[in-house]
PDB file of N, CA and C in Angstrom:
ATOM      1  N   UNK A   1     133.369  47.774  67.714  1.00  0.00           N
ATOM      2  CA  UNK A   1     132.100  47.641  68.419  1.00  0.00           C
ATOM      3  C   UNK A   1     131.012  47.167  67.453  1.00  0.00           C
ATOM      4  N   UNK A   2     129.799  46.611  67.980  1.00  0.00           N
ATOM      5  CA  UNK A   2     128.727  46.231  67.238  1.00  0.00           C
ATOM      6  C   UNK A   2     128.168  47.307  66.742  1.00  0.00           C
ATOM      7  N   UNK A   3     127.449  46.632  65.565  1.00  0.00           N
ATOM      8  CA  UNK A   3     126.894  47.775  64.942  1.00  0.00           C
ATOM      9  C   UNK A   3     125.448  47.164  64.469  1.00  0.00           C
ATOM     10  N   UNK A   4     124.174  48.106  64.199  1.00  0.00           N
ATOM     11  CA  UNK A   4     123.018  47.570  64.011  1.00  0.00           C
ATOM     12  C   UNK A   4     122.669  48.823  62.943  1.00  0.00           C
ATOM     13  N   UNK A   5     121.496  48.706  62.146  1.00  0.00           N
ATOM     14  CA  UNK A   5     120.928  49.296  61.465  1.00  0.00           C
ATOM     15  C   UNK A   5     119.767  50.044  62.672  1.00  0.00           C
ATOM     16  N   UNK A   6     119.879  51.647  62.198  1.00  0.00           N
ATOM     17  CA  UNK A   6     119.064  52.466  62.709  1.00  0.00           C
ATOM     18  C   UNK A   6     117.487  52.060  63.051  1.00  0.00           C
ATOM     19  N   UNK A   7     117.397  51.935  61.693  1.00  0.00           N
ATOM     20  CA  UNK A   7     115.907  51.673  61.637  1.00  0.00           C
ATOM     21  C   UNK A   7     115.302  50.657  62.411  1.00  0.00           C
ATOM     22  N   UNK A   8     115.919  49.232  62.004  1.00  0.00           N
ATOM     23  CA  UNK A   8     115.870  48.186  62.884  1.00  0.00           C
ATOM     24  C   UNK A   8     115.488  48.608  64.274  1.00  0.00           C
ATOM     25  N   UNK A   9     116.775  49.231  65.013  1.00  0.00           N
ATOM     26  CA  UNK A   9     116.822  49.441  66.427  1.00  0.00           C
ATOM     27  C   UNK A   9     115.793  50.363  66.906  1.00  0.00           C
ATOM     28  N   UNK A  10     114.966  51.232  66.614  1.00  0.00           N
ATOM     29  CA  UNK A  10     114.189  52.144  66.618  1.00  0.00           C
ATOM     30  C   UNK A  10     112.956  51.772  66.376  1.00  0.00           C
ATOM     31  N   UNK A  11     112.476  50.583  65.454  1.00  0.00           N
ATOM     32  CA  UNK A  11     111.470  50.169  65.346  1.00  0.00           C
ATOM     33  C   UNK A  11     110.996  48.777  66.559  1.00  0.00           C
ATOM     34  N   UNK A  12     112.184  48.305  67.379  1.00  0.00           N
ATOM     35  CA  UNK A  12     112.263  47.891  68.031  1.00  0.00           C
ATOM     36  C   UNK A  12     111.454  47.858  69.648  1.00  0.00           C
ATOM     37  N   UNK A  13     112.797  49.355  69.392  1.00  0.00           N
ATOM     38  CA  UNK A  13     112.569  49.930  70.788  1.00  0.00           C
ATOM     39  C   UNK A  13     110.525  50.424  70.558  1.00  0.00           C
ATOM     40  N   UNK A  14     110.472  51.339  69.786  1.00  0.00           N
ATOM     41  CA  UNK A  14     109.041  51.603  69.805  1.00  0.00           C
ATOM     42  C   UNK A  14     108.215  50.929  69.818  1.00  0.00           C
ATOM     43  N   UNK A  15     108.071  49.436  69.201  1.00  0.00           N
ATOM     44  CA  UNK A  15     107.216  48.273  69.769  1.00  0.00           C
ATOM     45  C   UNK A  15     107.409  47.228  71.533  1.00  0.00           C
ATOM     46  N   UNK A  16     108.260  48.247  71.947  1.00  0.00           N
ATOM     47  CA  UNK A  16     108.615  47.134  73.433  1.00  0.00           C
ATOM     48  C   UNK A  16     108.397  48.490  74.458  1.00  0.00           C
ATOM     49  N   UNK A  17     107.219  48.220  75.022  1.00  0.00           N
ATOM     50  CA  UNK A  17     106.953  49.639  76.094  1.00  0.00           C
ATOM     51  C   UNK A  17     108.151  49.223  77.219  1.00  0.00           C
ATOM     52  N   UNK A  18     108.928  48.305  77.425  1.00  0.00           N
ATOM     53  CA  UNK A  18     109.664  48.184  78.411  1.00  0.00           C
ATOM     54  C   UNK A  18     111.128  48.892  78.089  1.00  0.00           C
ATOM     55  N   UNK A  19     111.355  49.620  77.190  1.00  0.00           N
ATOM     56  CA  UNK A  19     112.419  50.930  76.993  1.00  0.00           C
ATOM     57  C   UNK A  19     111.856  52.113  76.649  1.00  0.00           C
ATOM     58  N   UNK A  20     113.141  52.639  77.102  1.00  0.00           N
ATOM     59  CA  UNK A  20     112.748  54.315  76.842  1.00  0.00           C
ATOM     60  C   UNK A  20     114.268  54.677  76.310  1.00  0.00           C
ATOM     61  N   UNK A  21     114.246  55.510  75.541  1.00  0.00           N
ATOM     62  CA  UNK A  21     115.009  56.258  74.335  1.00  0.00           C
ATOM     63  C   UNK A  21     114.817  57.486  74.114  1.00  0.00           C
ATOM     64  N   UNK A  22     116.320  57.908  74.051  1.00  0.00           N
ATOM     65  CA  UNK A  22     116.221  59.746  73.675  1.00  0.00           C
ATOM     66  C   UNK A  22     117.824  59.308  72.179  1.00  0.00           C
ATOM     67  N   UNK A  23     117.465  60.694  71.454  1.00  0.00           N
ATOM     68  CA  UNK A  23     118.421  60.839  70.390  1.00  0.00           C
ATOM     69  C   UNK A  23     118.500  62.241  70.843  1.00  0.00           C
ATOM     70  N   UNK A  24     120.369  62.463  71.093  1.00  0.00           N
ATOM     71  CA  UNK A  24     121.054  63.624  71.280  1.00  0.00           C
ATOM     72  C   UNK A  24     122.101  63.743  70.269  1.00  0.00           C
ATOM     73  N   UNK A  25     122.168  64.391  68.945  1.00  0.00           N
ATOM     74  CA  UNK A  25     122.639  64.570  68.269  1.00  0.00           C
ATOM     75  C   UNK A  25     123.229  63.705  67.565  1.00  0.00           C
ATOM     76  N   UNK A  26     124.392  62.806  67.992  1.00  0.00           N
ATOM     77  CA  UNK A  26     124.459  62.133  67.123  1.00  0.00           C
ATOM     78  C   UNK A  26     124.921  60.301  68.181  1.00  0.00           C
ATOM     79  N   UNK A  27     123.712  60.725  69.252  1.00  0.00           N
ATOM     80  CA  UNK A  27     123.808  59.760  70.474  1.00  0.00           C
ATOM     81  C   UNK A  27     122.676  59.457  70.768  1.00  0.00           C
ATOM     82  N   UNK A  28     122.503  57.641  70.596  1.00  0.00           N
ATOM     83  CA  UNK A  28     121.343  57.372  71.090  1.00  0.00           C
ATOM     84  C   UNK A  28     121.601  56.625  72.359  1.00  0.00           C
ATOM     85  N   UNK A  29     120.520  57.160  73.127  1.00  0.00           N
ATOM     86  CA  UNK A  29     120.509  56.503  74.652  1.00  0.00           C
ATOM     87  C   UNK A  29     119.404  55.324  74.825  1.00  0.00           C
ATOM     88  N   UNK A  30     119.457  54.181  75.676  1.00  0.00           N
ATOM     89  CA  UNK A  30     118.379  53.587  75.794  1.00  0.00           C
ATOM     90  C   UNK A  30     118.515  53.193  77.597  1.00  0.00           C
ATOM     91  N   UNK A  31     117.555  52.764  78.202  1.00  0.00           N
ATOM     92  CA  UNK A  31     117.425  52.539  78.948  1.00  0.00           C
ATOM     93  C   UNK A  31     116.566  51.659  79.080  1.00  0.00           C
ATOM     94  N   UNK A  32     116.640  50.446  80.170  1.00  0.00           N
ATOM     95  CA  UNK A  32     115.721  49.293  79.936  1.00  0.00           C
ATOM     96  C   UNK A  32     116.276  49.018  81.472  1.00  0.00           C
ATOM     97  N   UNK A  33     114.622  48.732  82.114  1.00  0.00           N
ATOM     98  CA  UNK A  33     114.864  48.664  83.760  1.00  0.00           C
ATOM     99  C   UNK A  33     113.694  46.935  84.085  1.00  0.00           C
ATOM    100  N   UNK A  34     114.532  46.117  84.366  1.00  0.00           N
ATOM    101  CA  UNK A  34     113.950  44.811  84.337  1.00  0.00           C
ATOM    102  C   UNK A  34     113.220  44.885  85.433  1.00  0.00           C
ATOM    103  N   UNK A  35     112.292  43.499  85.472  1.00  0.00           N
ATOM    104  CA  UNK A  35     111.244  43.781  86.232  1.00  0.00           C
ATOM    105  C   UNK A  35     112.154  43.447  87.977  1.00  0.00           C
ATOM    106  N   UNK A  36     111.633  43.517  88.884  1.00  0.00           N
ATOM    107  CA  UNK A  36     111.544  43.320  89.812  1.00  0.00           C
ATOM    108  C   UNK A  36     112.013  42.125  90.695  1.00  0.00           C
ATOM    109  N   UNK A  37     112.156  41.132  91.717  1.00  0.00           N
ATOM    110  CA  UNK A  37     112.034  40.440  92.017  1.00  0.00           C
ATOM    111  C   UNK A  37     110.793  40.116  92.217  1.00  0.00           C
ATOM    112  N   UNK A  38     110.362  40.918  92.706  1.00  0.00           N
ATOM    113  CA  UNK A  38     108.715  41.099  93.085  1.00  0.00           C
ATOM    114  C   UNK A  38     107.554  40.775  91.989  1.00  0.00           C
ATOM    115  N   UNK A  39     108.178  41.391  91.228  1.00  0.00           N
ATOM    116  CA  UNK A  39     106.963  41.648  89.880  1.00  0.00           C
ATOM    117  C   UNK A  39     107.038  40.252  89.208  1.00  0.00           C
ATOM    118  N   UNK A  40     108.803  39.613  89.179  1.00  0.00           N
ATOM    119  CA  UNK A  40     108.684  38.195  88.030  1.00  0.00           C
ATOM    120  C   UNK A  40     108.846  37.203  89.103  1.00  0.00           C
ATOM    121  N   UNK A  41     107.911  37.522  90.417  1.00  0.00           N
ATOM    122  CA  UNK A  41     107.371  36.157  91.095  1.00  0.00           C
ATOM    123  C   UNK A  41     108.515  36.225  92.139  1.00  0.00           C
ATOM    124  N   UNK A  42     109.243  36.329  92.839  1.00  0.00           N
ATOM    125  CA  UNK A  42     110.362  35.893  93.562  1.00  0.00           C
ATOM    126  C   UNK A  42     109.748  37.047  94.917  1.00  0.00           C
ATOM    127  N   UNK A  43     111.097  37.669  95.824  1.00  0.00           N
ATOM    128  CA  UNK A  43     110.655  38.184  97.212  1.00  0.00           C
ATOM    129  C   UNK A  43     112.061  38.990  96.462  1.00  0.00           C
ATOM    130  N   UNK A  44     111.390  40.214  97.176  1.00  0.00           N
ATOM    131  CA  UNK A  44     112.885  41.260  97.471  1.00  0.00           C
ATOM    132  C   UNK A  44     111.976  42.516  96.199  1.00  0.00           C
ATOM    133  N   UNK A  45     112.790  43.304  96.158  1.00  0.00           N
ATOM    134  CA  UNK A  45     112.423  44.194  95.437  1.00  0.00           C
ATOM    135  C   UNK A  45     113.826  45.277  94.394  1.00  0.00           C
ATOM    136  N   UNK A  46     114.908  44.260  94.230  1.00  0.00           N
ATOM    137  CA  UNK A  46     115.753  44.786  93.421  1.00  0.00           C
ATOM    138  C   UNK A  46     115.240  44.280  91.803  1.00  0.00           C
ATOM    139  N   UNK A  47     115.989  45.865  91.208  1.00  0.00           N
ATOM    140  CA  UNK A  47     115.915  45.594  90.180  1.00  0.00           C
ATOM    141  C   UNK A  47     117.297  46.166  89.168  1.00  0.00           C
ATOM    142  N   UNK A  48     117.297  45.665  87.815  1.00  0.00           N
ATOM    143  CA  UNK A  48     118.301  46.060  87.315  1.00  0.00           C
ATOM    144  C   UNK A  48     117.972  47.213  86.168  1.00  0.00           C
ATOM    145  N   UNK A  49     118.947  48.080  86.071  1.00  0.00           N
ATOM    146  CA  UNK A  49     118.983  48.936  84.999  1.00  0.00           C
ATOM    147  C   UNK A  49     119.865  48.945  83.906  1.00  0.00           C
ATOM    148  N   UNK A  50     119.721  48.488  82.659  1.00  0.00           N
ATOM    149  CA  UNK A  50     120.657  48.779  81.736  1.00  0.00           C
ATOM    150  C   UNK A  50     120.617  49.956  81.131  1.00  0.00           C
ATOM    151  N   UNK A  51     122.143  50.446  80.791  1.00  0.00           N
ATOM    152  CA  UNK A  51     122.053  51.847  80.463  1.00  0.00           C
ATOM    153  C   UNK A  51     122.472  51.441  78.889  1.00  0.00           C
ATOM    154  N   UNK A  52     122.000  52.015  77.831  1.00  0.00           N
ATOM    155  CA  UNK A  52     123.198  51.381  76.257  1.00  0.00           C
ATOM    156  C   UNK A  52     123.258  52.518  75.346  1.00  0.00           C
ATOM    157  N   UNK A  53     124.486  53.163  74.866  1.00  0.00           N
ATOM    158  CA  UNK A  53     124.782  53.783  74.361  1.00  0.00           C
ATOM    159  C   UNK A  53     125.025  53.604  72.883  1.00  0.00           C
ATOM    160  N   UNK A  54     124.612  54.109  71.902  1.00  0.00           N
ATOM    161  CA  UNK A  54     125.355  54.088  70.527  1.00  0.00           C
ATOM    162  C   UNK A  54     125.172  55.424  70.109  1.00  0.00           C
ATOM    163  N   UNK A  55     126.281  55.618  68.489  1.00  0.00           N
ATOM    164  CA  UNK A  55     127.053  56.492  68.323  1.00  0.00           C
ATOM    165  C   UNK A  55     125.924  56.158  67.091  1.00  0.00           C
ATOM    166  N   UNK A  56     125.547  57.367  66.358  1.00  0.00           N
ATOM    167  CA  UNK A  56     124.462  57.135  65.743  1.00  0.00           C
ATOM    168  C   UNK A  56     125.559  57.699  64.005  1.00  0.00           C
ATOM    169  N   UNK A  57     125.724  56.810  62.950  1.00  0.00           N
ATOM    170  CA  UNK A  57     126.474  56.934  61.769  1.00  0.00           C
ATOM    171  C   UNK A  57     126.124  56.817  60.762  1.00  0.00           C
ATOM    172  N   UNK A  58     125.178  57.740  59.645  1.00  0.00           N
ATOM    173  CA  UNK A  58     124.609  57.660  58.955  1.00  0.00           C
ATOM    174  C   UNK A  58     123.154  56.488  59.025  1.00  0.00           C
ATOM    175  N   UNK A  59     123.100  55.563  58.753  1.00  0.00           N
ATOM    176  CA  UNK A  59     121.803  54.717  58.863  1.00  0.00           C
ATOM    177  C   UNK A  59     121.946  53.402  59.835  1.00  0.00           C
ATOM    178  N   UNK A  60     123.253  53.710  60.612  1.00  0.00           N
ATOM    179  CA  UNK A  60     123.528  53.015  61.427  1.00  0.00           C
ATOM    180  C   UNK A  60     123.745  53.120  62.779  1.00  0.00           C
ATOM    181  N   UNK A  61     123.527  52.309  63.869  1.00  0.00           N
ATOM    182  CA  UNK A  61     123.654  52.234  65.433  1.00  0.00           C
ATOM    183  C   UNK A  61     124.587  51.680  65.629  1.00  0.00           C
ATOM    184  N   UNK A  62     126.436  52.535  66.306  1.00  0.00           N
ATOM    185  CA  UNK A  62     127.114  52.116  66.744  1.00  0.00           C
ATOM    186  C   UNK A  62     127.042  51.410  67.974  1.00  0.00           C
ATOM    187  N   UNK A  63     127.197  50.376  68.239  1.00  0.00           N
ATOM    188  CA  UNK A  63     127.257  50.284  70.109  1.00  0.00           C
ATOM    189  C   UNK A  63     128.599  51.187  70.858  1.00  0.00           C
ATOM    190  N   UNK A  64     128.187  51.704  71.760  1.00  0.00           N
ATOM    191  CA  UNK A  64     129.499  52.465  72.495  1.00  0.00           C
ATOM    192  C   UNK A  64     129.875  51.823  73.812  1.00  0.00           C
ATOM    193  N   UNK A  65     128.685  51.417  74.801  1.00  0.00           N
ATOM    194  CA  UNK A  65     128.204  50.974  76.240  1.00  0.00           C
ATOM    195  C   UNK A  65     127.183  50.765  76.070  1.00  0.00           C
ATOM    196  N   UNK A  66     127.603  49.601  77.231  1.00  0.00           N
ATOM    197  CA  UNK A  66     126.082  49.225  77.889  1.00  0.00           C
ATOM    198  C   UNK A  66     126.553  48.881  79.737  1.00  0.00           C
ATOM    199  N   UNK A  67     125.860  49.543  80.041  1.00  0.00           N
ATOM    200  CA  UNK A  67     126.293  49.395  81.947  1.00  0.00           C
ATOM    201  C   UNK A  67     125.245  49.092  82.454  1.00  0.00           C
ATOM    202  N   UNK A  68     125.144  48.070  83.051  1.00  0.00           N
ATOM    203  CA  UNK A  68     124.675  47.341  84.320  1.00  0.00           C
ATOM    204  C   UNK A  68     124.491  48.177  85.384  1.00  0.00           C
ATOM    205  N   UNK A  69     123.333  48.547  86.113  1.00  0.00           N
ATOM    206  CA  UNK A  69     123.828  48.870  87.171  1.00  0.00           C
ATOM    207  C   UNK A  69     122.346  48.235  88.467  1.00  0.00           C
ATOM    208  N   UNK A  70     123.022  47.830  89.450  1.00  0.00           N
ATOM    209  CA  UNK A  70     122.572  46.634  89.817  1.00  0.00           C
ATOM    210  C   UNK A  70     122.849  47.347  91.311  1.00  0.00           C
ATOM    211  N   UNK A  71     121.556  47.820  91.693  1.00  0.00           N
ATOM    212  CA  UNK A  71     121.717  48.944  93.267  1.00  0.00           C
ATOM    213  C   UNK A  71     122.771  49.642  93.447  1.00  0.00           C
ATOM    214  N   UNK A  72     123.562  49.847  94.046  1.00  0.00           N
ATOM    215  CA  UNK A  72     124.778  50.491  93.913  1.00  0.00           C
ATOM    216  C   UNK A  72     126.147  49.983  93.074  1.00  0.00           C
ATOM    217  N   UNK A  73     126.406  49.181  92.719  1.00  0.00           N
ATOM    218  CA  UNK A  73     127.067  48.321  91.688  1.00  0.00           C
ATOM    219  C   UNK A  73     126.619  48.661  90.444  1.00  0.00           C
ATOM    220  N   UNK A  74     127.903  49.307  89.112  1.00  0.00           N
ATOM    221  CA  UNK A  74     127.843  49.122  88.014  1.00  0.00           C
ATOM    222  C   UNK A  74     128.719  48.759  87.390  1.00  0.00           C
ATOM    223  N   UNK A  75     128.897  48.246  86.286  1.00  0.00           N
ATOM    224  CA  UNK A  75     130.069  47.563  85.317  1.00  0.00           C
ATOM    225  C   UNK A  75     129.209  47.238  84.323  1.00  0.00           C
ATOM    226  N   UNK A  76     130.335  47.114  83.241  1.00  0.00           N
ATOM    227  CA  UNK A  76     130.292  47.277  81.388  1.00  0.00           C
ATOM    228  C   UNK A  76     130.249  46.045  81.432  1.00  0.00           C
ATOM    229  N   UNK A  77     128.974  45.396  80.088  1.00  0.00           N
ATOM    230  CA  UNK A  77     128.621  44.103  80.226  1.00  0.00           C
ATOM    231  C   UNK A  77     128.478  44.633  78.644  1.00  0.00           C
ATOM    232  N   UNK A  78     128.924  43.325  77.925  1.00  0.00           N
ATOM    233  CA  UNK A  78     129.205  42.993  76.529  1.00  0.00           C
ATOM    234  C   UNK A  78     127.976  41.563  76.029  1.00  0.00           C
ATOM    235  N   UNK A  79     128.666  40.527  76.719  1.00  0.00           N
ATOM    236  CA  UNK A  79     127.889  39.409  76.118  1.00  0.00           C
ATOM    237  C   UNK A  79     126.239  39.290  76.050  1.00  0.00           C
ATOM    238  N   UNK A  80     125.897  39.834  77.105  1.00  0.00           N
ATOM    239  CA  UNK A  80     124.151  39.897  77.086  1.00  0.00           C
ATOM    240  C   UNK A  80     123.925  41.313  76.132  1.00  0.00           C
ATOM    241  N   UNK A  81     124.409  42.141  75.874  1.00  0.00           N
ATOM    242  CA  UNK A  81     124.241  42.734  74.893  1.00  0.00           C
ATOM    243  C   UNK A  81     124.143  42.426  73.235  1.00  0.00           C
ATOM    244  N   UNK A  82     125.426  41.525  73.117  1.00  0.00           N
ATOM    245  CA  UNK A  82     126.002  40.551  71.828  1.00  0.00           C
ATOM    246  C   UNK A  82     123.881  40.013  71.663  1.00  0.00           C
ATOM    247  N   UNK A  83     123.875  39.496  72.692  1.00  0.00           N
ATOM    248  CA  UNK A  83     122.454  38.262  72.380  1.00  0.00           C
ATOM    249  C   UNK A  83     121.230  39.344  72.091  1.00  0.00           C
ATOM    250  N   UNK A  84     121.009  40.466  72.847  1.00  0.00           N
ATOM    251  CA  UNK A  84     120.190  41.322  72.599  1.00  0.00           C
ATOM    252  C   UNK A  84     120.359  41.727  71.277  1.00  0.00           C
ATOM    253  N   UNK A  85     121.104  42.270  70.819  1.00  0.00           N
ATOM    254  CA  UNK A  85     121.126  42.669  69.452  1.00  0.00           C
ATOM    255  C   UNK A  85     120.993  41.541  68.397  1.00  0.00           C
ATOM    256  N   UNK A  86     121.443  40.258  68.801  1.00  0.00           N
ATOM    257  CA  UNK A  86     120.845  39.257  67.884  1.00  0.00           C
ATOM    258  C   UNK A  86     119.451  38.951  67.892  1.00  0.00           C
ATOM    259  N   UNK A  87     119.003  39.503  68.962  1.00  0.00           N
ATOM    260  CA  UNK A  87     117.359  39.018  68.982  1.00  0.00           C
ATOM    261  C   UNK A  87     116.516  40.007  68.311  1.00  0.00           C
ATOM    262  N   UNK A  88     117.203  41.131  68.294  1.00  0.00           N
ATOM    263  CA  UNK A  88     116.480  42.291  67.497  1.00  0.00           C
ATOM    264  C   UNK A  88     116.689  41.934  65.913  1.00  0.00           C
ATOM    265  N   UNK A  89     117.711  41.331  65.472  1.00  0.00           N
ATOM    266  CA  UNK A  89     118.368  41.407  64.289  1.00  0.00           C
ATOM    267  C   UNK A  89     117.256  40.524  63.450  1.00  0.00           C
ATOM    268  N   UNK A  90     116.860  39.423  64.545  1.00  0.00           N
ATOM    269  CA  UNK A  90     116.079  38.224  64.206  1.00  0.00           C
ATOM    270  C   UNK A  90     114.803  38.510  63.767  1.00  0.00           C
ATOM    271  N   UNK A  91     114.656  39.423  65.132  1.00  0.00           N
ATOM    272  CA  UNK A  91     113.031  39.652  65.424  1.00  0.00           C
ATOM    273  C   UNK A  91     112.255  40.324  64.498  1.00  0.00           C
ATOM    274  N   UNK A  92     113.413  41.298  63.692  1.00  0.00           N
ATOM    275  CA  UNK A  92     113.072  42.614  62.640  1.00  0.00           C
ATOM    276  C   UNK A  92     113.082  41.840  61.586  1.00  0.00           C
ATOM    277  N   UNK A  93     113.919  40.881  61.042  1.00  0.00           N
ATOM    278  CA  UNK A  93     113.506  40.526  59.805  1.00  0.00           C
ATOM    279  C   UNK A  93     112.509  40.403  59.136  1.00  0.00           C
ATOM    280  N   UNK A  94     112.381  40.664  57.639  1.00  0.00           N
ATOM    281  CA  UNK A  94     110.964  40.665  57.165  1.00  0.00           C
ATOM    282  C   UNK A  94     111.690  40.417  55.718  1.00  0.00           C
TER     283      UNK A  94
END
């Protein structure tokens, strides 16, 4: 599984009010609920929730899951995750 630096991912999440995050021992949760149809201009009012799990390993963020879940429909989604974590990887550099 992917793996990210703690810090990175945490400094992330705390600059983007559009997640929310809990740390349970040695599990970090995130949650990220996209906007709307409504809200990014379109008609309807679904929206999506990603759920993403990592396994938290010394100074590092395992990925474990990430689930989609899309009104009553959920399933494990990899590749838009792959790009998310590259954009963080990018975004954090300094």
């Amino acid at each position: 599984m992917r793996e990210i630096k703690l810090d990175k991912l945490i400094n992330f999440l705390k600059g983007n009010s559009s997640y929310s995050y809990s740390i349970e021992e040695d599990k970090l949760m995130i949650s990220f609920q996209s906007p709307t149809l409504e809200e990014a201009g379109g008609d309807g009012d679904l929206s999506k929730i990603y759920l993403i799990t990592f396994r938290i390993k010394g100074e590092n963020a395992i990925l474990e899951s990430c689930k989609l879940i899309d009104g009553l429909n959920e399933r494990e989604i990899q590749g838009e995750i792959d790009f998310w974590l590259d954009y963080i990887e990018i975004s954090t550099e300094r």
